[in-house]
Structures are given as structure tokens and as C-alpha cells.
N, C-alpha and C. Protein backbone atom coordinates (compact mmCIF):
# COMPACT_ATOMS: atom_id res chain seq x y z
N UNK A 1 2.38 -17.78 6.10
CA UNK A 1 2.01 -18.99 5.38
C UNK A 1 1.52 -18.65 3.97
N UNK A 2 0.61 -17.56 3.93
CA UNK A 2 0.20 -17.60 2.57
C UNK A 2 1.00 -16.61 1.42
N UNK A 3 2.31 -15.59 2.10
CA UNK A 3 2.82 -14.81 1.23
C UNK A 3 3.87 -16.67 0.87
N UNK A 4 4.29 -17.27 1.52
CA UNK A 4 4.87 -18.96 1.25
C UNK A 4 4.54 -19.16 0.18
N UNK A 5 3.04 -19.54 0.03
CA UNK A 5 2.30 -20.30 -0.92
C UNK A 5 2.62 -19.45 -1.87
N UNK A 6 2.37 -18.35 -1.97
CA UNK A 6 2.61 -17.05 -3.64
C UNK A 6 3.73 -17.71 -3.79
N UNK A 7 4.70 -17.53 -3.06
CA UNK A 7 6.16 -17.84 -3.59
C UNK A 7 6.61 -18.98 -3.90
N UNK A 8 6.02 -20.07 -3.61
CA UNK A 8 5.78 -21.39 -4.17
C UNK A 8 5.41 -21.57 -5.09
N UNK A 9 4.04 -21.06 -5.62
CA UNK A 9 3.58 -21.17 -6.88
C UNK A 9 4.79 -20.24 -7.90
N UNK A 10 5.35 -19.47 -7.88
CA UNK A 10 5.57 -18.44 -8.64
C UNK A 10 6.72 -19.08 -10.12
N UNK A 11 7.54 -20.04 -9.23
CA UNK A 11 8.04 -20.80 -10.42
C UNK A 11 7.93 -22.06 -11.50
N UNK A 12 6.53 -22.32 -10.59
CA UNK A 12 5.68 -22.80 -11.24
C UNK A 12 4.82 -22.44 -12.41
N UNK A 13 4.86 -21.31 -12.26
CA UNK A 13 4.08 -20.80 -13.56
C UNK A 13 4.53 -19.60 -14.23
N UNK A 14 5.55 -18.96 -13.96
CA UNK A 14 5.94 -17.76 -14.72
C UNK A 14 7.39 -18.52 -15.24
N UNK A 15 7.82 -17.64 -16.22
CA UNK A 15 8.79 -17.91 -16.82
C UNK A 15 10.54 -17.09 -16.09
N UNK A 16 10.28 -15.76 -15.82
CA UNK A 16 10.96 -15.15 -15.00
C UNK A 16 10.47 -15.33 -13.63
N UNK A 17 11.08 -16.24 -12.38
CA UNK A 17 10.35 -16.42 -11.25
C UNK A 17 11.17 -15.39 -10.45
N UNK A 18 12.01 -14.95 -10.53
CA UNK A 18 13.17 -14.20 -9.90
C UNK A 18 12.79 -13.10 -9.98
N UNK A 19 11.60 -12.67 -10.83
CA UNK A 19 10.86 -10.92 -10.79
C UNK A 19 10.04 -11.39 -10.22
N UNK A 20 9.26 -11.95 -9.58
CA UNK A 20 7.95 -11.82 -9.04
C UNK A 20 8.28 -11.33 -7.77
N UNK A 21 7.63 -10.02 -7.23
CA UNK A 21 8.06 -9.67 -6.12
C UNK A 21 6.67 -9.38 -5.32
N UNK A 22 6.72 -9.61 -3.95
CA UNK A 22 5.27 -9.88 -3.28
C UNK A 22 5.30 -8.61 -1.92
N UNK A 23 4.73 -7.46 -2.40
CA UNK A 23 4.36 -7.03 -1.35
C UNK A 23 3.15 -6.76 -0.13
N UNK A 24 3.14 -6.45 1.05
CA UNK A 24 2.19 -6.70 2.07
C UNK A 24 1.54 -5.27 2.14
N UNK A 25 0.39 -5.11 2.02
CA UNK A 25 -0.13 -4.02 2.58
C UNK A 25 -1.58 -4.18 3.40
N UNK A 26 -2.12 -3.17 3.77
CA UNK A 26 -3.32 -3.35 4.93
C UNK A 26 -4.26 -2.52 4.17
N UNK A 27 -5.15 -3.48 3.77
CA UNK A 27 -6.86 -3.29 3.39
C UNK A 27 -7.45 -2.91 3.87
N UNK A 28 -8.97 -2.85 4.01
CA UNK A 28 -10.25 -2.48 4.65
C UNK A 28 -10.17 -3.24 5.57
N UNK A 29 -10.71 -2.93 6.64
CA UNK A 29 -11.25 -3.75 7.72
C UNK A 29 -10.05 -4.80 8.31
N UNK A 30 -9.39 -4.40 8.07
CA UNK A 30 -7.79 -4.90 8.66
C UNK A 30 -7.09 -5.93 7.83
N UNK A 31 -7.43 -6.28 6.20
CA UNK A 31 -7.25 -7.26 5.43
C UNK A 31 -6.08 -7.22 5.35
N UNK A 32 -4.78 -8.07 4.97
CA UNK A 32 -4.01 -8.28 4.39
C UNK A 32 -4.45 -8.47 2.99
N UNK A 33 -3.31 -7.58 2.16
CA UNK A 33 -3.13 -7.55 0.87
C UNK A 33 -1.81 -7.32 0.38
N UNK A 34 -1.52 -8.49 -0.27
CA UNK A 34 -0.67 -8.87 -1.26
C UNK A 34 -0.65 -8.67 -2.36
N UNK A 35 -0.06 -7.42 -3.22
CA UNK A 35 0.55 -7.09 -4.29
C UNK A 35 1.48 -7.87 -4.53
N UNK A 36 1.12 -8.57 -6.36
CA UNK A 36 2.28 -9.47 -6.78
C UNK A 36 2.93 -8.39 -8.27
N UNK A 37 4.06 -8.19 -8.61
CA UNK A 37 4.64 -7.12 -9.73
C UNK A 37 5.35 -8.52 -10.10
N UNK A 38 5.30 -8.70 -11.64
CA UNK A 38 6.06 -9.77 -12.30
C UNK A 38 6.47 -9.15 -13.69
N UNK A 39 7.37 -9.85 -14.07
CA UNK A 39 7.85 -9.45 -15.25
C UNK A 39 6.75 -9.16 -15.89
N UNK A 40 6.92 -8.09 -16.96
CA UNK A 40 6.21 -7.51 -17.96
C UNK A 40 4.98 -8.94 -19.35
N UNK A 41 6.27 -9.84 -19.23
CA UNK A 41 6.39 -10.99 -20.51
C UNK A 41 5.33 -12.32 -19.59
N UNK A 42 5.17 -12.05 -18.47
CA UNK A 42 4.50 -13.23 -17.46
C UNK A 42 2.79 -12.60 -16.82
N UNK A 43 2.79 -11.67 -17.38
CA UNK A 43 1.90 -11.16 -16.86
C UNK A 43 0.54 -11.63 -17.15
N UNK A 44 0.49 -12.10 -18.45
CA UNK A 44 -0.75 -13.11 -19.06
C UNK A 44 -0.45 -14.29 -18.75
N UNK A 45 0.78 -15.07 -18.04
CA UNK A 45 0.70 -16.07 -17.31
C UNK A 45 0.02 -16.25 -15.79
N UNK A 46 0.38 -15.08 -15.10
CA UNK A 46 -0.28 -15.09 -13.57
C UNK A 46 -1.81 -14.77 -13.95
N UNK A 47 -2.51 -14.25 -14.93
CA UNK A 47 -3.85 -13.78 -14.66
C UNK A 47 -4.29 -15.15 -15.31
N UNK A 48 -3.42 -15.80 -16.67
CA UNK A 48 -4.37 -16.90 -17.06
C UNK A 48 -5.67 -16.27 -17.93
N UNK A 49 -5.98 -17.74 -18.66
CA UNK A 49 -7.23 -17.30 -19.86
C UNK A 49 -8.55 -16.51 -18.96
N UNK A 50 -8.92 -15.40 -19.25
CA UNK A 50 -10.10 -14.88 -18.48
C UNK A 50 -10.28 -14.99 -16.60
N UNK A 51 -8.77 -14.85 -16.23
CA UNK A 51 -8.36 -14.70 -15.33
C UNK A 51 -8.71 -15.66 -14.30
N UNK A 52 -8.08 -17.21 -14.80
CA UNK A 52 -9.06 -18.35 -14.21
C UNK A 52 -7.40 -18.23 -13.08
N UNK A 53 -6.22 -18.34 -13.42
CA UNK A 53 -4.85 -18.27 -12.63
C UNK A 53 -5.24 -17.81 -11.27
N UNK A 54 -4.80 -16.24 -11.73
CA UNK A 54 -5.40 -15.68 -10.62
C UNK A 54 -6.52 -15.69 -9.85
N UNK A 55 -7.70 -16.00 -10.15
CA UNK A 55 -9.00 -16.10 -9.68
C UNK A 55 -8.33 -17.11 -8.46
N UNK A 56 -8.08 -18.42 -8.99
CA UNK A 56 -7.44 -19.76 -8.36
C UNK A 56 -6.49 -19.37 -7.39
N UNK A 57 -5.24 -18.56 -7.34
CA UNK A 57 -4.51 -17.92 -6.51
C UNK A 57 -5.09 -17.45 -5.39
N UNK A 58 -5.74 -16.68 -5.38
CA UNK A 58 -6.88 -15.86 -4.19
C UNK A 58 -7.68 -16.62 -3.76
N UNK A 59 -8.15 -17.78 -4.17
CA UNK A 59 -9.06 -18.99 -3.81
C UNK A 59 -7.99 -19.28 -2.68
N UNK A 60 -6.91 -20.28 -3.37
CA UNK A 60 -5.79 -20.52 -2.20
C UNK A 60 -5.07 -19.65 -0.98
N UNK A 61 -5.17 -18.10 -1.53
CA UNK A 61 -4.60 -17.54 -0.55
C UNK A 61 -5.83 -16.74 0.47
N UNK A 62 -6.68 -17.41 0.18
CA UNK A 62 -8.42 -16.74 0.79
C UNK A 62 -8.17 -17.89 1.92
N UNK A 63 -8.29 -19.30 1.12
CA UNK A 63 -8.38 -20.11 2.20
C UNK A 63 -7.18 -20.62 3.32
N UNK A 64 -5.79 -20.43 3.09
CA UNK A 64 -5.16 -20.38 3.49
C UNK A 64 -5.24 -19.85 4.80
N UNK A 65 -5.56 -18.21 4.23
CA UNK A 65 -5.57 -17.38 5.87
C UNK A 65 -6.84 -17.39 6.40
N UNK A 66 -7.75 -18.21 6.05
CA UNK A 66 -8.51 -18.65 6.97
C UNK A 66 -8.47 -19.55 7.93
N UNK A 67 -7.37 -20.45 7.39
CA UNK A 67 -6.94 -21.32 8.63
C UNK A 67 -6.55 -20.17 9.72
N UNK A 68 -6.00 -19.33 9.01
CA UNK A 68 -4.76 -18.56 10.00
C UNK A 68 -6.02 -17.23 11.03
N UNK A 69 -6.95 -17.27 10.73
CA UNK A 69 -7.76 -16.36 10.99
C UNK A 69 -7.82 -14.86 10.34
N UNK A 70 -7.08 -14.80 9.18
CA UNK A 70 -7.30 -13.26 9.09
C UNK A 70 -7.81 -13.42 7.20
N UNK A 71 -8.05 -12.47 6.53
CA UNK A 71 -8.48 -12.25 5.24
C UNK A 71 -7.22 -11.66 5.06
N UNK A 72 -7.67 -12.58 3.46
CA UNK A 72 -5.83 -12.03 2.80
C UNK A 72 -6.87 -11.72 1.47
N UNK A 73 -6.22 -11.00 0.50
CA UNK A 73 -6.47 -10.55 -0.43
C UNK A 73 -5.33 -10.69 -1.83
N UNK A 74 -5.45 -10.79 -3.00
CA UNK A 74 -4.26 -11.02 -3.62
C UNK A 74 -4.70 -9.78 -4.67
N UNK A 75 -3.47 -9.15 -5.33
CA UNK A 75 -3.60 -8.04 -6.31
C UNK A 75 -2.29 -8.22 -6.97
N UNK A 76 -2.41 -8.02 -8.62
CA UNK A 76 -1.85 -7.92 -9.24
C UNK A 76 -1.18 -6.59 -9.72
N UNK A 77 -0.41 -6.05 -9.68
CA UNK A 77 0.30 -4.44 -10.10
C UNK A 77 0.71 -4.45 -11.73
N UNK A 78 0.76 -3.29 -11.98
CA UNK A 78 0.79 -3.39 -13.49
C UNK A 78 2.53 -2.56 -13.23
């Protein structure tokens, strides 16, 4: 549900949506974490002014998998 939502938002707000690529990895304490890699040129689009975008992203994908019961985490890759 919530790697969904990333990919929902993604052409919504980047300009290249076709690079945003979302990978899954395993955090602390059994977290899901989601690495997002986007074009080079979008990259001050996903973080947003003083990183209000992203902040907002992880809000949604925090609460999301709380419906679902588990902690998700979101990360940006350079």
C-alpha cells in the first residue's frame, strides 16, 4: 500500500516520473525502508523548500503503514 502511494505521488510532482525508482530495504527493529533515486533535475522537487515535500511524504507513508501495522520509513538517495 504505501510503496502505491510513493508511486502515485511521483507524477505528481517530479518532472521525469519514469526515473523515480523505489526501493525496499529492512531498517532497525524490523522497519521497512523505502529508498526513492529520481532524476538528478527533480531532486529539489521531491525534498521541496526546506524539505517540507518530503517531510509530508513520510508523514503519509508513516501513517499509511500504520494502518497496515508495520513502520515504514522513506529515504531519499543521492
Amino acid at each position: 500500500m504505501t510503496r502505491r502511494l510513493v508511486e502515485y505521488l511521483g507524477p505528481w510532482l517530479l518532472d521525469h516520473p519514469d526515473e523515480l525508482e523505489i526501493q525496499e530495504a529492512e531498517g532497525e527493529r524490523g522497519a521497512l525502508v523505502l529508498e526513492l533515486t529520481v532524476d538528478p533535475e527533480d531532486m529539489g522537487k521531491i525534498i521541496g523548500k526546506r524539505g517540507r515535500i518530503i517531510r509530508s511524504i513520510r508523514s503519509l507513508a508513516r501513517a499509511a503503514g500504520q494502518t497496515e501495522g508495520e513502520t515504514i520509513l522513506v529515504e531519499v538517495v543521492d
